[in-house]
Protein backbone atom coordinates (compact mmCIF):
# COMPACT_ATOMS: atom_id res chain seq x y z
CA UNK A 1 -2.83 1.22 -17.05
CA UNK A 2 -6.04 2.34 -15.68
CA UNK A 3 -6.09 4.99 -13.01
CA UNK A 4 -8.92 5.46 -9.96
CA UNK A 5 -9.76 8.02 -7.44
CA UNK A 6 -7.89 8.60 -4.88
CA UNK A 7 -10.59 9.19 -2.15
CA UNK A 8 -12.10 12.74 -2.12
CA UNK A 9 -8.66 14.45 -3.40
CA UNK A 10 -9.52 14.56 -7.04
CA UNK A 11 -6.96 13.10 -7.96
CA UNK A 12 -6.61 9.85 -10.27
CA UNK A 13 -3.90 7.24 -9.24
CA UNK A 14 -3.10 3.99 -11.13
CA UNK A 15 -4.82 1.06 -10.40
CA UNK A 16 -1.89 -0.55 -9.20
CA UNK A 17 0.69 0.90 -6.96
CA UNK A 18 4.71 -0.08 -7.11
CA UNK A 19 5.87 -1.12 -3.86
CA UNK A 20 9.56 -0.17 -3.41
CA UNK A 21 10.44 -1.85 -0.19
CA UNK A 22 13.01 -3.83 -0.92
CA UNK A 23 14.63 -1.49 -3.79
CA UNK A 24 17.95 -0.47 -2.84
CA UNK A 25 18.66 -2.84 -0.13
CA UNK A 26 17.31 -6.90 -1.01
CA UNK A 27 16.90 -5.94 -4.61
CA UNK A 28 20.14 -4.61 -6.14
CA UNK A 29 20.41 -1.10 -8.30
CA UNK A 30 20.07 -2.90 -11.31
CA UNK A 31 16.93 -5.28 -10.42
CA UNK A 32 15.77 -2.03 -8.62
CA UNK A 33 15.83 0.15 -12.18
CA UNK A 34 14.23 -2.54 -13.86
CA UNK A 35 11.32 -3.01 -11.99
CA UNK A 36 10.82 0.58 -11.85
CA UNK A 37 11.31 1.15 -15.60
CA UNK A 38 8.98 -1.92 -16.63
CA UNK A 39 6.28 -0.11 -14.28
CA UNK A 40 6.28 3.23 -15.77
CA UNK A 41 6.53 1.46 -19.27
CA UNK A 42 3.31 0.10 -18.65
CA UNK A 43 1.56 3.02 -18.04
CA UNK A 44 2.07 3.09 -14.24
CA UNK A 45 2.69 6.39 -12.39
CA UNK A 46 2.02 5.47 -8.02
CA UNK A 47 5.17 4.53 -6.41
CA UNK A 48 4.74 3.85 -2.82
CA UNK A 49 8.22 3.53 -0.49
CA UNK A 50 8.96 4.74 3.07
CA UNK A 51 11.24 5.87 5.94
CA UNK A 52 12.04 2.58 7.17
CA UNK A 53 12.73 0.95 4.23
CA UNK A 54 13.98 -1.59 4.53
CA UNK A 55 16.14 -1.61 8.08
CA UNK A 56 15.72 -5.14 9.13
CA UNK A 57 17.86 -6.23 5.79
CA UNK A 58 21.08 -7.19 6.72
CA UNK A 59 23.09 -4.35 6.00
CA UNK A 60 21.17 -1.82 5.84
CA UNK A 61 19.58 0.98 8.15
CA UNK A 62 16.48 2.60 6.72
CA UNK A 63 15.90 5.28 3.90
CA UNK A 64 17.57 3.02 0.95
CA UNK A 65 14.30 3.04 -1.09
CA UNK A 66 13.87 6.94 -1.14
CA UNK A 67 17.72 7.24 -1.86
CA UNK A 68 17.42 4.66 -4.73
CA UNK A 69 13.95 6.00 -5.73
CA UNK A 70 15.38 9.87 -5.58
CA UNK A 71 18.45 8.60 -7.87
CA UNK A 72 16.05 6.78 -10.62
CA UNK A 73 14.04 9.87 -10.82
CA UNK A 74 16.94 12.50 -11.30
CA UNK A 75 18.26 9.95 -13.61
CA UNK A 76 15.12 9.53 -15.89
CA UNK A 77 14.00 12.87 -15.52
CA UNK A 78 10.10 11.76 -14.30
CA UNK A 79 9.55 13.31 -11.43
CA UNK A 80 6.94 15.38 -12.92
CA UNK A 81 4.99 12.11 -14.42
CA UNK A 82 4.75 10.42 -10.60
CA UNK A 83 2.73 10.22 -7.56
CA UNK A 84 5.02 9.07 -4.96
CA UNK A 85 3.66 8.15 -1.51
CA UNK A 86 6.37 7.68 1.77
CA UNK A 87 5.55 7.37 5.07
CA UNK A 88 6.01 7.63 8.56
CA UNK A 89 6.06 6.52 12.32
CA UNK A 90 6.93 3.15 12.67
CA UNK A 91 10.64 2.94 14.65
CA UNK A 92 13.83 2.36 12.71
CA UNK A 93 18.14 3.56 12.96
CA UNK A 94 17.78 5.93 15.93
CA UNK A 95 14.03 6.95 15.20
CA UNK A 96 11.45 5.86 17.38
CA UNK A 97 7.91 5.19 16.95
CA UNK A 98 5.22 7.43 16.73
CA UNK A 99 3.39 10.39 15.55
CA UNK A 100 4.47 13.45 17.16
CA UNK A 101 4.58 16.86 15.34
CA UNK A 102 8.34 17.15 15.18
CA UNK A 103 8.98 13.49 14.32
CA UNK A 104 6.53 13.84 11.33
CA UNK A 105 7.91 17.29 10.42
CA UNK A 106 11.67 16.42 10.87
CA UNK A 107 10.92 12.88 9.05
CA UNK A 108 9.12 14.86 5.90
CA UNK A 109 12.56 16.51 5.30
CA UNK A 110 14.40 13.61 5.54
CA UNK A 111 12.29 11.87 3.16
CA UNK A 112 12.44 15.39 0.54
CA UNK A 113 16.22 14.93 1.11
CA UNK A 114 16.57 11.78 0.39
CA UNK A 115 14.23 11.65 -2.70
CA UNK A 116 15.42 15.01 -3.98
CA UNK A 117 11.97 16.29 -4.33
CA UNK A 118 9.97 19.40 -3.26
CA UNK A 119 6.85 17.78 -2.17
CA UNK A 120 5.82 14.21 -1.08
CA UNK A 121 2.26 13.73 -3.18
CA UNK A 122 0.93 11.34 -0.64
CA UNK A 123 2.63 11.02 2.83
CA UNK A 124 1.03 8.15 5.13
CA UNK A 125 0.85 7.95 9.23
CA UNK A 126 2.30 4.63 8.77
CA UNK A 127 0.72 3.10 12.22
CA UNK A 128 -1.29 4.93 14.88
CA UNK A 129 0.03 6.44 17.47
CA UNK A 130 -1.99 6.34 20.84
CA UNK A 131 0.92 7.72 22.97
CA UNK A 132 0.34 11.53 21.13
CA UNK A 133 -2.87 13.53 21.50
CA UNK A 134 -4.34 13.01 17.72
CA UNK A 135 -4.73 16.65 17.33
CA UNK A 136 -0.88 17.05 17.45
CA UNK A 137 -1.01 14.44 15.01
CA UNK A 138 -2.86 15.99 12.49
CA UNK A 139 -1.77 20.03 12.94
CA UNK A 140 1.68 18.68 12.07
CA UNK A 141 0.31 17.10 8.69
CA UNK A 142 -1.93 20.69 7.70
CA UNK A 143 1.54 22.38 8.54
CA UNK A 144 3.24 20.34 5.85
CA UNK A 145 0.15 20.85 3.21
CA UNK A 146 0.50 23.94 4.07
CA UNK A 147 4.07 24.33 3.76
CA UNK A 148 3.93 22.86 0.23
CA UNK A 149 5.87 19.58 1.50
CA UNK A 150 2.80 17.18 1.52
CA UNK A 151 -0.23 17.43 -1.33
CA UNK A 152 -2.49 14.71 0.59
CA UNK A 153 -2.14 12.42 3.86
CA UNK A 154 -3.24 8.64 4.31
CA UNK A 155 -3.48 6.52 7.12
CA UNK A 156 -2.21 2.90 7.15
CA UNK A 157 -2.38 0.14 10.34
CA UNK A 158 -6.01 1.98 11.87
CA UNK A 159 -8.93 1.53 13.13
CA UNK A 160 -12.17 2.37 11.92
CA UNK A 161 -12.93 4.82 15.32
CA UNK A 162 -9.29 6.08 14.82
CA UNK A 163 -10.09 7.55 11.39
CA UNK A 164 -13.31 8.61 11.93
CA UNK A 165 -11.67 10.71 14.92
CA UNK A 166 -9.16 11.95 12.73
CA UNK A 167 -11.82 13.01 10.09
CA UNK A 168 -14.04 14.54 13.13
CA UNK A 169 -10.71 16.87 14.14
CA UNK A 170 -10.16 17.48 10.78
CA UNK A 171 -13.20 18.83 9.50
CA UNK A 172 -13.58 20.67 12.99
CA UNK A 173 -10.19 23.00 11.99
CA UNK A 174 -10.40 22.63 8.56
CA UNK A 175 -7.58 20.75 8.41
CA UNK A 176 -6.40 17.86 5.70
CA UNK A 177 -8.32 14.27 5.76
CA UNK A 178 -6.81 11.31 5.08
CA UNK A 179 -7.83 10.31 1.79
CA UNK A 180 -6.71 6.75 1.48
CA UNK A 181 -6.34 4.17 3.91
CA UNK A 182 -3.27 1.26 3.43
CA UNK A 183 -4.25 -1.91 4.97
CA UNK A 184 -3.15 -5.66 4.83
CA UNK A 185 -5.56 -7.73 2.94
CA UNK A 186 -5.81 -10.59 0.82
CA UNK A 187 -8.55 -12.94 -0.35
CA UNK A 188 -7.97 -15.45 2.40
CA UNK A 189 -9.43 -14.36 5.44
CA UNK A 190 -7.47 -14.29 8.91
CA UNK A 191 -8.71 -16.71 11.59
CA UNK A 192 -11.13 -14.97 14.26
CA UNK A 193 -8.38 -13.56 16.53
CA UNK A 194 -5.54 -13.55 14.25
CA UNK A 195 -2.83 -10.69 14.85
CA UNK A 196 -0.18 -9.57 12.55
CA UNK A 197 1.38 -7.06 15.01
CA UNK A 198 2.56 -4.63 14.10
CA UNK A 199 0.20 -4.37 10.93
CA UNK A 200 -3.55 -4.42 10.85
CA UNK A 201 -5.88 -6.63 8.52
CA UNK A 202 -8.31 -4.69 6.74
CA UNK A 203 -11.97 -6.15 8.75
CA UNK A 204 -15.69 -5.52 7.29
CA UNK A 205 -15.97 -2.95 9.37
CA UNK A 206 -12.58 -0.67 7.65
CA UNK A 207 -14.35 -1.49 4.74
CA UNK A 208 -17.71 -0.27 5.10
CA UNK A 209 -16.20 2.97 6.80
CA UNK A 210 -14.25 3.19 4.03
CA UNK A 211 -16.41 2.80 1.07
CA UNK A 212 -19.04 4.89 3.24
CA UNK A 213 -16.71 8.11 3.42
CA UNK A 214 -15.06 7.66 0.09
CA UNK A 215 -11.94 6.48 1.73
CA UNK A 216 -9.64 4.80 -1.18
CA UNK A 217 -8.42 1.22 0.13
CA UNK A 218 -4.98 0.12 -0.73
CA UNK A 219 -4.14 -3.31 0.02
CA UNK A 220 -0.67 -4.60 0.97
CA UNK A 221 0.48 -8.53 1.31
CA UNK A 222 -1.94 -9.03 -1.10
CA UNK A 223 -0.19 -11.98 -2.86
CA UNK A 224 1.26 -13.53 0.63
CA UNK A 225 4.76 -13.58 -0.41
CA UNK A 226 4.08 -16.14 -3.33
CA UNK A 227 2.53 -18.46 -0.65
CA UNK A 228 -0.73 -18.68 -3.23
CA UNK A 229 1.79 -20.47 -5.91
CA UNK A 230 5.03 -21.39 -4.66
CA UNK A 231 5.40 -24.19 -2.92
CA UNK A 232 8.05 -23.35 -0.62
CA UNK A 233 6.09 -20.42 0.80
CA UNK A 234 3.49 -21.83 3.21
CA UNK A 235 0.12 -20.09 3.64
CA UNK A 236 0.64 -17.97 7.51
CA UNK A 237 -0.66 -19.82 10.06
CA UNK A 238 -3.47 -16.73 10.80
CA UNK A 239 -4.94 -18.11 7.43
CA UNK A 240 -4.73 -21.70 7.61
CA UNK A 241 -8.20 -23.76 8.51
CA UNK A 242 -11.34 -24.77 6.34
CA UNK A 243 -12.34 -21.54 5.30
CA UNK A 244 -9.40 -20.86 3.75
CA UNK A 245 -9.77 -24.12 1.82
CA UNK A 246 -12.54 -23.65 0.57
CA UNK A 247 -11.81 -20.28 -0.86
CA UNK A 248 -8.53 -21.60 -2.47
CA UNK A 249 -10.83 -24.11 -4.09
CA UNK A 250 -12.58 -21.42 -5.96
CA UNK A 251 -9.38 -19.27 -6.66
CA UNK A 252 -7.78 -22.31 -8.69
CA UNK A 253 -10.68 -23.09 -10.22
CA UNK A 254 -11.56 -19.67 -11.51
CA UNK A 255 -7.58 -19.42 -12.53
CA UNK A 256 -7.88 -22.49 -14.35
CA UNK A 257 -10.71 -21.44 -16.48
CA UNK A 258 -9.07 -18.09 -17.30
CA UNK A 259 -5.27 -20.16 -17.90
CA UNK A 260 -4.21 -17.63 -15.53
CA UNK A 261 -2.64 -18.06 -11.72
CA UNK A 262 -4.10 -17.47 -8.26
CA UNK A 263 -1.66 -14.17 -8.16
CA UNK A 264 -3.60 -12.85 -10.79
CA UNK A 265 -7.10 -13.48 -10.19
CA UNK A 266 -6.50 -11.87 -6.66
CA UNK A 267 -4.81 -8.37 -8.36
CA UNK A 268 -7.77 -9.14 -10.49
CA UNK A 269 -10.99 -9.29 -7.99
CA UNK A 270 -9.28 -6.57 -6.10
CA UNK A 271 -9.10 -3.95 -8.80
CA UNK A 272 -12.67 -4.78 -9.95
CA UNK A 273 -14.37 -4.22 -6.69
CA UNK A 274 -16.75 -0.93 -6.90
CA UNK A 275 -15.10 0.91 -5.88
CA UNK A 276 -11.65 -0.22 -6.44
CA UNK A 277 -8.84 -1.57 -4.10
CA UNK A 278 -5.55 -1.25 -5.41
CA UNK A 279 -2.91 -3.68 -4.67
CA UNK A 280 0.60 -2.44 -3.54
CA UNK A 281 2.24 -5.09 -5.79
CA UNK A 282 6.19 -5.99 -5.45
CA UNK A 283 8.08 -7.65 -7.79
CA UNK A 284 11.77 -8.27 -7.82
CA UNK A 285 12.29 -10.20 -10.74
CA UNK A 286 10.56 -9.85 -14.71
CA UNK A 287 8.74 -13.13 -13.94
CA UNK A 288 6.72 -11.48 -11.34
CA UNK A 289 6.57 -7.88 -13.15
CA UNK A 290 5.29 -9.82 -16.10
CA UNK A 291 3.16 -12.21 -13.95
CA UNK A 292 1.12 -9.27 -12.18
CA UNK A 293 1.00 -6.86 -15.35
CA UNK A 294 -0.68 -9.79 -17.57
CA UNK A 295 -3.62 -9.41 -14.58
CA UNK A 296 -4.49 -6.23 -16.10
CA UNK A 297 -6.43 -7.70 -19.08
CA UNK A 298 -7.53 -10.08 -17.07
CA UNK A 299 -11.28 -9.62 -16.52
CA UNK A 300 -13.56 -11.50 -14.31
CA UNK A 301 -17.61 -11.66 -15.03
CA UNK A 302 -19.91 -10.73 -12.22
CA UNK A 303 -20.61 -13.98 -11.40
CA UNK A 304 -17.13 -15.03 -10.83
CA UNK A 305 -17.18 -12.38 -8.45
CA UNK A 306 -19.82 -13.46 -7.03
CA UNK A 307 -18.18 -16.89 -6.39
CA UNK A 308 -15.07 -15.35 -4.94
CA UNK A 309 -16.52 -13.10 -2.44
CA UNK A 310 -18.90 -15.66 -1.46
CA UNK A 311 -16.98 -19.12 -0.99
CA UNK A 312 -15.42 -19.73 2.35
CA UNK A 313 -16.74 -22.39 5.45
């Protein structure tokens, strides 16, 4: 698997990133293992999980995927061989939301407990936080890089002024930038005024902020759930209207040509933007693990491109 920068750390991440949300609680141990194992089999090393995962699962409570993810890496003995991001700030159990220093210090040692590890290698603010000054905010992630608990921060669910305030305080003290930004975005484009509260959808403007300050752009809800190819998963109504239409039109076409599906030509276009976005794929069965790690020889010419990023109403 191919790897990219990860923003200005210096450090090279694969090209696609696991997401473990629903390992441990939806997906069973065994499925869990599986996908994990296929992953790192194919060359992948960035497995991104979280605090909360998942607490809204029947069940469950929050923390299953770092307690499963901690377990498969004492068990395979690969610790060494990963990049593992987690996150926090959104709400879940008895945790609320937001990004105070001793929720983000006492939820870092949670997460190191729960994972069994000495350091988190990329540790997000999961959603902003308006309610605490920003320079709490980001003191209480230089205390953790400095600590050894945390080698690099990311953002997920900003705004562009948000992280170009966090970049202004951090350069001011010398403190750690975000290096990556996690946002939702697909190829279909939300309607003007579409929300997805609590999340954010990555807008032009993200991206040119981004790709200005060498901000790496990860992209979750890429695939929609399987609403691009199963027909029992509607498109979201925030996508739904002529534009969309007309950009599907070109996605099955240019899948079609290639005897691939729409899945893959999106992990595709993504991953061969200049720079590169990388997908936070999920996959809970070997159909989809196989499905999205064929899209990895899949390669698109320029003026396929082209067509994709301009065909819309």
């Amino acid at each position: 698997m191919k790897t990219t920068k990860l923003g200005r750390s210096g450090v090279n991440v694969s090209i696609y990133c696991l997401g473990a949300m629903y390992f441990g609680s939806r997906n069973d141990r065994a499925t869990s293992y599986r996908m994990l194992d296929r992953y790192v089999d194919a060359g992948g090393t960035f497995i991104d999980t979280a605090n909360i995962y998942a607490w809204w699962v029947e069940g469950f409570r929050g923390g299953e995927s770092e307690t499963l993810l901690g377990e498969w890496m004492r068990e395979r003995g690969n610790r060494d061989r990963l990049f593992i991001a987690s996150k926090v700030g959104f709400q879940y159990d008895d945790v609320a939301r937001g990004l105070s220093a001793a929720q983000i210090e006492a939820e870092c040692d949670k997460s190191l407990r729960r994972m069994g590890i000495d350091a988190i290698d990329l540790y997000y603010a999961h959603v902003d936080d308006r309610n605490t000054p920003m320079h709490e905010t980001m003191e209480a992630f230089d205390r953790l890089v400095r600590a050894g608990k945390v080698r690099y921060i990311g953002a997920s669910n900003f705004m562009a002024y948000r992280l170009e305030r966090a970049h202004t305080l951090s350069k001011q003290n010398g403190w750690p930038d975000y290096v990556c930004l996690q946002q939702r975005y697909t190829y279909l484009r939300p309607k003007p005024g579409a929300s997805f509260d609590p999340q954010l959808s990555l807008t032009d403007e993200l991206l040119d902020y981004c790709r200005a300050n060498q901000v790496t752009i990860l992209a979750y809800s890429s695939l929609l759930s399987g609403a691009y190819t199963r027909p029992d998963r509607p498109l979201p109504e925030q996508y739904r209207g002529p534009d969309a239409d007309a950009r599907l039109a070109v996605l099955r076409e240019i899948a079609a040509a290639h005897n691939a599906t729409p899945n893959q030509v999106i992990l595709a276009w993504l991953t061969q933007q200049e720079p590169p976005i990388i997908p936070v794929m999920a996959a809970s069965s070997d159909e989809q693990m196989s499905e999205n790690l064929a899209a990895l020889d899949l390669r698109l010419s320029a003026e396929e491109m082209e067509r994709l990023n301009t065909a819309g109403a």
